[in-house]
N, C-alpha and C. Protein backbone atom coordinates (compact mmCIF):
# COMPACT_ATOMS: atom_id res chain seq x y z
N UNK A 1 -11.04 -7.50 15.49
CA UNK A 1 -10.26 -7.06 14.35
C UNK A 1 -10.12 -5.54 14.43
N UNK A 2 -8.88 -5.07 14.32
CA UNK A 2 -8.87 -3.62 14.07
C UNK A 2 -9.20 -3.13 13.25
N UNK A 3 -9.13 -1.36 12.80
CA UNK A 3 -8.97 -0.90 11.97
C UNK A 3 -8.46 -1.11 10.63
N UNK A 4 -7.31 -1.40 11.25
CA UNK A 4 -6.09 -1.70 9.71
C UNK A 4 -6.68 -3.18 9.59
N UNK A 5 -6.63 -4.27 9.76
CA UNK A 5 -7.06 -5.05 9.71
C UNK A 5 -8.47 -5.15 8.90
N UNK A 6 -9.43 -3.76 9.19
CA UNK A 6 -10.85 -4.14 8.65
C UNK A 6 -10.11 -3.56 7.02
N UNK A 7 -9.09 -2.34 7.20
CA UNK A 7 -8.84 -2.18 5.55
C UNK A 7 -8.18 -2.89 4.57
N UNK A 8 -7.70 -3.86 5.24
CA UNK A 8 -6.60 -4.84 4.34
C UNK A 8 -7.55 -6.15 3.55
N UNK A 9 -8.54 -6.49 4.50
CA UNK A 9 -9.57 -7.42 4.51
C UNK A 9 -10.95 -7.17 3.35
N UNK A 10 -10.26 -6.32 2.84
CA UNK A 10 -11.67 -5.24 2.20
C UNK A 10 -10.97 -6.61 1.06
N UNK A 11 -12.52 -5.89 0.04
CA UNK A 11 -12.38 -6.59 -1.00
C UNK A 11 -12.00 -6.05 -2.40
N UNK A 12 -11.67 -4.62 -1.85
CA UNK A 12 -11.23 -4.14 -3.05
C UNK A 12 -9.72 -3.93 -2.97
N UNK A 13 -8.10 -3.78 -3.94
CA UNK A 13 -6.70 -4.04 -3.26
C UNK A 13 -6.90 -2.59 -2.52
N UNK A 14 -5.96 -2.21 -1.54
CA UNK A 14 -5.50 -1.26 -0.84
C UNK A 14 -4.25 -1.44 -0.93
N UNK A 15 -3.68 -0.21 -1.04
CA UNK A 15 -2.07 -0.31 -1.21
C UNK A 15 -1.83 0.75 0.46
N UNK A 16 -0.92 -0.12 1.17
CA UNK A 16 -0.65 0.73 2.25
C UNK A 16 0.55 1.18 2.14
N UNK A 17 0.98 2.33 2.40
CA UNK A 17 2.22 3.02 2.16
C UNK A 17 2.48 3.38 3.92
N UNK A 18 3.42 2.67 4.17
CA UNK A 18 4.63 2.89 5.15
C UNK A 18 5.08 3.77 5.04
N UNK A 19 5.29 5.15 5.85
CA UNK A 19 6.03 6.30 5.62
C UNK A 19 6.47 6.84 7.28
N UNK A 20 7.45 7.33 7.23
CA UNK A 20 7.74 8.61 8.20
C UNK A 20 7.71 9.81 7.73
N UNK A 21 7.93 11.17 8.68
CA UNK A 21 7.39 12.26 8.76
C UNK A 21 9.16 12.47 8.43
N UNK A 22 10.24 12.17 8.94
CA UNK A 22 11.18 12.66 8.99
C UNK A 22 12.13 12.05 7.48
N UNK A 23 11.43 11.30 6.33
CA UNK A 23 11.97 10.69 5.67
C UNK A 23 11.76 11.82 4.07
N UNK A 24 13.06 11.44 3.54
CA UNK A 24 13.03 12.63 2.80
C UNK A 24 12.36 11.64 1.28
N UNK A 25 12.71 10.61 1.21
CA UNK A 25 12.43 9.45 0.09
C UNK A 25 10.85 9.35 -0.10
N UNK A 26 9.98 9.32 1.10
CA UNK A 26 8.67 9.20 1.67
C UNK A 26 8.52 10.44 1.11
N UNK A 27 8.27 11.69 1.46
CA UNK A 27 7.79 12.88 1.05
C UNK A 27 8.30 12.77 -0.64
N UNK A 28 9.54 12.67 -1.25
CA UNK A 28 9.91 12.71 -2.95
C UNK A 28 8.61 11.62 -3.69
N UNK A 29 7.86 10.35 -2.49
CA UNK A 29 6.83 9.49 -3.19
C UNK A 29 5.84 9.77 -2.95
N UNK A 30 5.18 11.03 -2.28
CA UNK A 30 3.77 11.44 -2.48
C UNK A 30 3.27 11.34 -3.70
N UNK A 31 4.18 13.05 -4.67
CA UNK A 31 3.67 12.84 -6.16
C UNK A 31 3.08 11.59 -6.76
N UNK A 32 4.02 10.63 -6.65
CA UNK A 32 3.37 9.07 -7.27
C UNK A 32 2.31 8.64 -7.11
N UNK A 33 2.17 8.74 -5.29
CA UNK A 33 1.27 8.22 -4.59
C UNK A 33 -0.26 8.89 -4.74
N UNK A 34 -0.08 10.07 -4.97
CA UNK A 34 -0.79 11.19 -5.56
C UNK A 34 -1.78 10.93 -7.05
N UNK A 35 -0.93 10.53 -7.44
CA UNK A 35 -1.32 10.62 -9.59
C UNK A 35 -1.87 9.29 -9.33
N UNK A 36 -1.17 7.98 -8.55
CA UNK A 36 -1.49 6.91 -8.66
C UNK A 36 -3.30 6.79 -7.68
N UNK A 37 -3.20 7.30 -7.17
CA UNK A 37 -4.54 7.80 -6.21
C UNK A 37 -5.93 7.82 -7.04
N UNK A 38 -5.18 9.49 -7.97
CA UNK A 38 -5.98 9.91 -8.70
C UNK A 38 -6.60 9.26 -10.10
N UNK A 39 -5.56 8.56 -10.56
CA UNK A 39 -5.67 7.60 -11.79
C UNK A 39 -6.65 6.35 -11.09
N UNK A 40 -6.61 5.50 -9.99
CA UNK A 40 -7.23 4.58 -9.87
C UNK A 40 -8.13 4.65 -8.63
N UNK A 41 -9.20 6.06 -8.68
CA UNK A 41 -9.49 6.46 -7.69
C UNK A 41 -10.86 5.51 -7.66
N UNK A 42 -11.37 4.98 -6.81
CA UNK A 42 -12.70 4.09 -7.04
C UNK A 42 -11.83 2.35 -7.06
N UNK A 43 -11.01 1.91 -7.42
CA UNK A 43 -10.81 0.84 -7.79
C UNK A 43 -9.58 0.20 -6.68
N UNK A 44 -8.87 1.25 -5.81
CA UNK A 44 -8.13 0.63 -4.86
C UNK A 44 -7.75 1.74 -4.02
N UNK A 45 -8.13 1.50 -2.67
CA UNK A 45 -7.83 2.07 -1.35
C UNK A 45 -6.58 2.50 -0.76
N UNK A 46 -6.43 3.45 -0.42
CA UNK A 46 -5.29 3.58 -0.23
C UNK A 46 -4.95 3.69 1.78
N UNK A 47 -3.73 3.56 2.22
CA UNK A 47 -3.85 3.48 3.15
C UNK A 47 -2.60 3.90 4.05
N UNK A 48 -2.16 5.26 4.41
CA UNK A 48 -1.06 5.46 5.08
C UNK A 48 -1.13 5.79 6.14
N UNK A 49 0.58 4.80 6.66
CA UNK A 49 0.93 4.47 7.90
C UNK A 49 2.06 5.16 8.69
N UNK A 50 2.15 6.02 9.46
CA UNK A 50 3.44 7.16 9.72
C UNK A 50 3.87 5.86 10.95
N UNK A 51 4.87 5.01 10.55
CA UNK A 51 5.82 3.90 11.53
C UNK A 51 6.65 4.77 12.56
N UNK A 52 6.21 5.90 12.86
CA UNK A 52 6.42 6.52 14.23
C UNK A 52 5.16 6.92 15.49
N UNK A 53 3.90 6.09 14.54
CA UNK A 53 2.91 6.70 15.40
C UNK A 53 2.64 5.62 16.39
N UNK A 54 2.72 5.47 17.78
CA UNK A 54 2.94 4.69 18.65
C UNK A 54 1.80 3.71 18.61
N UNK A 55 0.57 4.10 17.95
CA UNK A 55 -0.80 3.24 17.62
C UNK A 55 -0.75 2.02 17.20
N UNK A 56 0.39 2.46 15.75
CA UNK A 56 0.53 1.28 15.16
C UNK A 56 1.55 0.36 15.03
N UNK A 57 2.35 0.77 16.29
CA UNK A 57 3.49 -0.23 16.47
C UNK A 57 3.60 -1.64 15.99
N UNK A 58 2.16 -2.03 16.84
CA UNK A 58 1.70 -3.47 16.20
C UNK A 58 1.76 -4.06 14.48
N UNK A 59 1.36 -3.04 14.02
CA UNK A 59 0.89 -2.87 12.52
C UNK A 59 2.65 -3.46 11.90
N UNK A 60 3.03 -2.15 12.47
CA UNK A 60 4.82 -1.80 11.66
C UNK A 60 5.31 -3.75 11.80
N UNK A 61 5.45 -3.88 13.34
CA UNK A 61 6.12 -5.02 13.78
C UNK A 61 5.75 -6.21 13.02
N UNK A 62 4.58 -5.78 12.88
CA UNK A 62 3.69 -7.17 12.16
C UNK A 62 3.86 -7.88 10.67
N UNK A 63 4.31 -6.42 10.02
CA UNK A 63 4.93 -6.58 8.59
C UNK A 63 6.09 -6.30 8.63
N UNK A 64 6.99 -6.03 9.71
CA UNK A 64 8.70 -6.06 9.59
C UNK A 64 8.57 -4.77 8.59
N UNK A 65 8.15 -3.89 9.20
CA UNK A 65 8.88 -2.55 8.13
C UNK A 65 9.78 -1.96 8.74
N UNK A 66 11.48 -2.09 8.30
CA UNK A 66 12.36 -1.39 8.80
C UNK A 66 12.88 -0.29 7.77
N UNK A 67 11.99 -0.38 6.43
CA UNK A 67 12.63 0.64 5.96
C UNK A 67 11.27 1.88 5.36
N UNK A 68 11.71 2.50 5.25
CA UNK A 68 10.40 4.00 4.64
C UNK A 68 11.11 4.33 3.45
N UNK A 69 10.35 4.49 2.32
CA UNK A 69 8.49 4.36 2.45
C UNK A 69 8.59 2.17 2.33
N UNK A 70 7.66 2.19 2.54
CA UNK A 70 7.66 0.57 2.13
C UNK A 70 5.96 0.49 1.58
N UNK A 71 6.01 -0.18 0.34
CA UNK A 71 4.27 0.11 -0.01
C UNK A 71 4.21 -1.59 -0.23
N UNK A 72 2.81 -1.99 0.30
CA UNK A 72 2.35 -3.07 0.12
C UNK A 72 0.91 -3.45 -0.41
N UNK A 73 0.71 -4.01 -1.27
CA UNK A 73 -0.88 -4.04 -1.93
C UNK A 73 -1.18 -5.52 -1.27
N UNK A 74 -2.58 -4.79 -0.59
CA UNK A 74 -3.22 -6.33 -0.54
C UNK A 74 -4.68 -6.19 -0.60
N UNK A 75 -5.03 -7.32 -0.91
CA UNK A 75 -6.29 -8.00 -1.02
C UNK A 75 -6.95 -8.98 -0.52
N UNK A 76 -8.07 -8.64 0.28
CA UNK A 76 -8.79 -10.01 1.56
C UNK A 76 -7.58 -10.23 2.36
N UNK A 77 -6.84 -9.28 2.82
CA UNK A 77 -6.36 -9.57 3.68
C UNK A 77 -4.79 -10.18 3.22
N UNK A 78 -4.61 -10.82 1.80
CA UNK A 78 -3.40 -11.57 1.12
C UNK A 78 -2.40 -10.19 0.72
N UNK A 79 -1.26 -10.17 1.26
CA UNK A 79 0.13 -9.21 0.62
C UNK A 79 0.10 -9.83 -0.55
N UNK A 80 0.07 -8.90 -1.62
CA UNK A 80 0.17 -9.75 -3.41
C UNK A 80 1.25 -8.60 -3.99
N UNK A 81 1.93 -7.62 -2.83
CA UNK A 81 3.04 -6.97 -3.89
C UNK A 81 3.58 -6.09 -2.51
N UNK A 82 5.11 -6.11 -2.54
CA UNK A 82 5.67 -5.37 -1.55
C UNK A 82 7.08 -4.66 -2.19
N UNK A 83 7.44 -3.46 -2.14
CA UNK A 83 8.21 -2.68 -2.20
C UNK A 83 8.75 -1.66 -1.53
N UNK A 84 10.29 -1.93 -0.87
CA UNK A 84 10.52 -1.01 -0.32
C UNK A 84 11.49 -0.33 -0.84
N UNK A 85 11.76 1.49 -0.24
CA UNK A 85 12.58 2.51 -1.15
C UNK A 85 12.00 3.11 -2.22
N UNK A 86 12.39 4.01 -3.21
CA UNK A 86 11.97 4.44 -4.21
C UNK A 86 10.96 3.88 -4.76
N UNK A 87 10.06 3.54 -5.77
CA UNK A 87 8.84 3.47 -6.41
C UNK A 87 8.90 4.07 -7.57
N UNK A 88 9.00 3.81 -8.43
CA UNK A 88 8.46 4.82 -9.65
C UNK A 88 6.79 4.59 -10.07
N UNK A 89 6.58 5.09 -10.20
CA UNK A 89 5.01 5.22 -10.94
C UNK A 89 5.09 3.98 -11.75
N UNK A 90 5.52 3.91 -12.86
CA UNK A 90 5.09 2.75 -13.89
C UNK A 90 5.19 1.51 -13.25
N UNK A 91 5.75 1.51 -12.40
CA UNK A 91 6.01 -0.06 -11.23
C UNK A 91 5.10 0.36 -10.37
N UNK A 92 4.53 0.87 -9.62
CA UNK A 92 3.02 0.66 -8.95
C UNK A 92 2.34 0.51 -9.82
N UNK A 93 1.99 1.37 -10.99
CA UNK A 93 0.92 0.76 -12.15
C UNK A 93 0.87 -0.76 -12.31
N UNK A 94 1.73 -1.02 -12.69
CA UNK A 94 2.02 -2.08 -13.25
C UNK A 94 1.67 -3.50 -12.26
N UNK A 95 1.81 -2.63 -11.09
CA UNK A 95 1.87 -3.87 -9.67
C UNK A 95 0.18 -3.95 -9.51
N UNK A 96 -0.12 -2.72 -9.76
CA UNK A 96 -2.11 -2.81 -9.52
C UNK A 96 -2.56 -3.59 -10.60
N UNK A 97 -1.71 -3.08 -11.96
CA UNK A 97 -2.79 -3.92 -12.87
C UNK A 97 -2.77 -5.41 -13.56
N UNK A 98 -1.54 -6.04 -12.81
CA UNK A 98 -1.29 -7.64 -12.51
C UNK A 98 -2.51 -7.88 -11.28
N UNK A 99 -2.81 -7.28 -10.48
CA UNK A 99 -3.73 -7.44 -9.33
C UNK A 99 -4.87 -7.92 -9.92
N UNK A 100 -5.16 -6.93 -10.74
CA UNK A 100 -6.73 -6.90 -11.48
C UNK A 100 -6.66 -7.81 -12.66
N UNK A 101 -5.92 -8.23 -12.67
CA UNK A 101 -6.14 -9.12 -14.02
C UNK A 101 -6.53 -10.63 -12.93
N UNK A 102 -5.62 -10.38 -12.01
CA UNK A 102 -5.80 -11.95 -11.21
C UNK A 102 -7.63 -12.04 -10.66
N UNK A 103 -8.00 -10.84 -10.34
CA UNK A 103 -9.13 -10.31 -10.23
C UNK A 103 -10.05 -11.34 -10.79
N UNK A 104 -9.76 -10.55 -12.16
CA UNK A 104 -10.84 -11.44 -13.79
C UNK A 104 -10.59 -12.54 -13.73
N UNK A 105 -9.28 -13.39 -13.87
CA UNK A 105 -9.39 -14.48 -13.57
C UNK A 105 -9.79 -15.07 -12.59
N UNK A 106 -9.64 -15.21 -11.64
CA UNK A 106 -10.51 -15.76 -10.48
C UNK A 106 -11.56 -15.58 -10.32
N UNK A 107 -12.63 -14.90 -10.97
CA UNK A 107 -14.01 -14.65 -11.27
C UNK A 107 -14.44 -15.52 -12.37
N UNK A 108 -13.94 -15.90 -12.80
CA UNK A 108 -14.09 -16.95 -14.08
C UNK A 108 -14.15 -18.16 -13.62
């Protein structure tokens, strides 16, 4: 198992953000990615992927990311939310804290 693989598998969500270096949309979603970081720091992993770095070719191919940024939350390994293009903040919120509710329930 790789790397990316050991972080997706975790048991806490990780949201991986798909980005390039040359993308102007990707750099305008740091801020988000940023506040959203900082707001749920301890409770979900974060995990970015520059789909020009020849490492993770595999990675990119594997989830069909043809577009940047593309953010995906998963948990044990399960995709439970995918978005590509723009992002606003209240829609990642909102995407983590449907996560965690499924959380509580399934602990029950």
């Amino acid at each position: 198992m790789n790397d990316f693989d050991k972080t997706i598998w975790n048991e806490m969500p990780t949201l991986v953000v798909f980005y390039a270096t040359w993308c102007g949309s990707c750099q305008a979603l740091e801020p988000t990615i940023d506040r959203f970081c900082k707001k749920n720091n301890g409770r979900v992993m974060i995990r970015r992927i520059d789909m020009d770095d020849a490492g993770m070719l595999d990675v990119v191919r594997r989830h069909h990311i043809t577009q940047v940024p593309t953010l995906i939350l998963f948990r044990r390994g399960e995709m439970l939310w995918r978005r590509s293009g723009s992002v606003d903040y209240e829609k990642l919120e909102k995407a983590f804290e449907g996560i965690e509710e499924l959380e509580v329930l399934e602990r029950r």
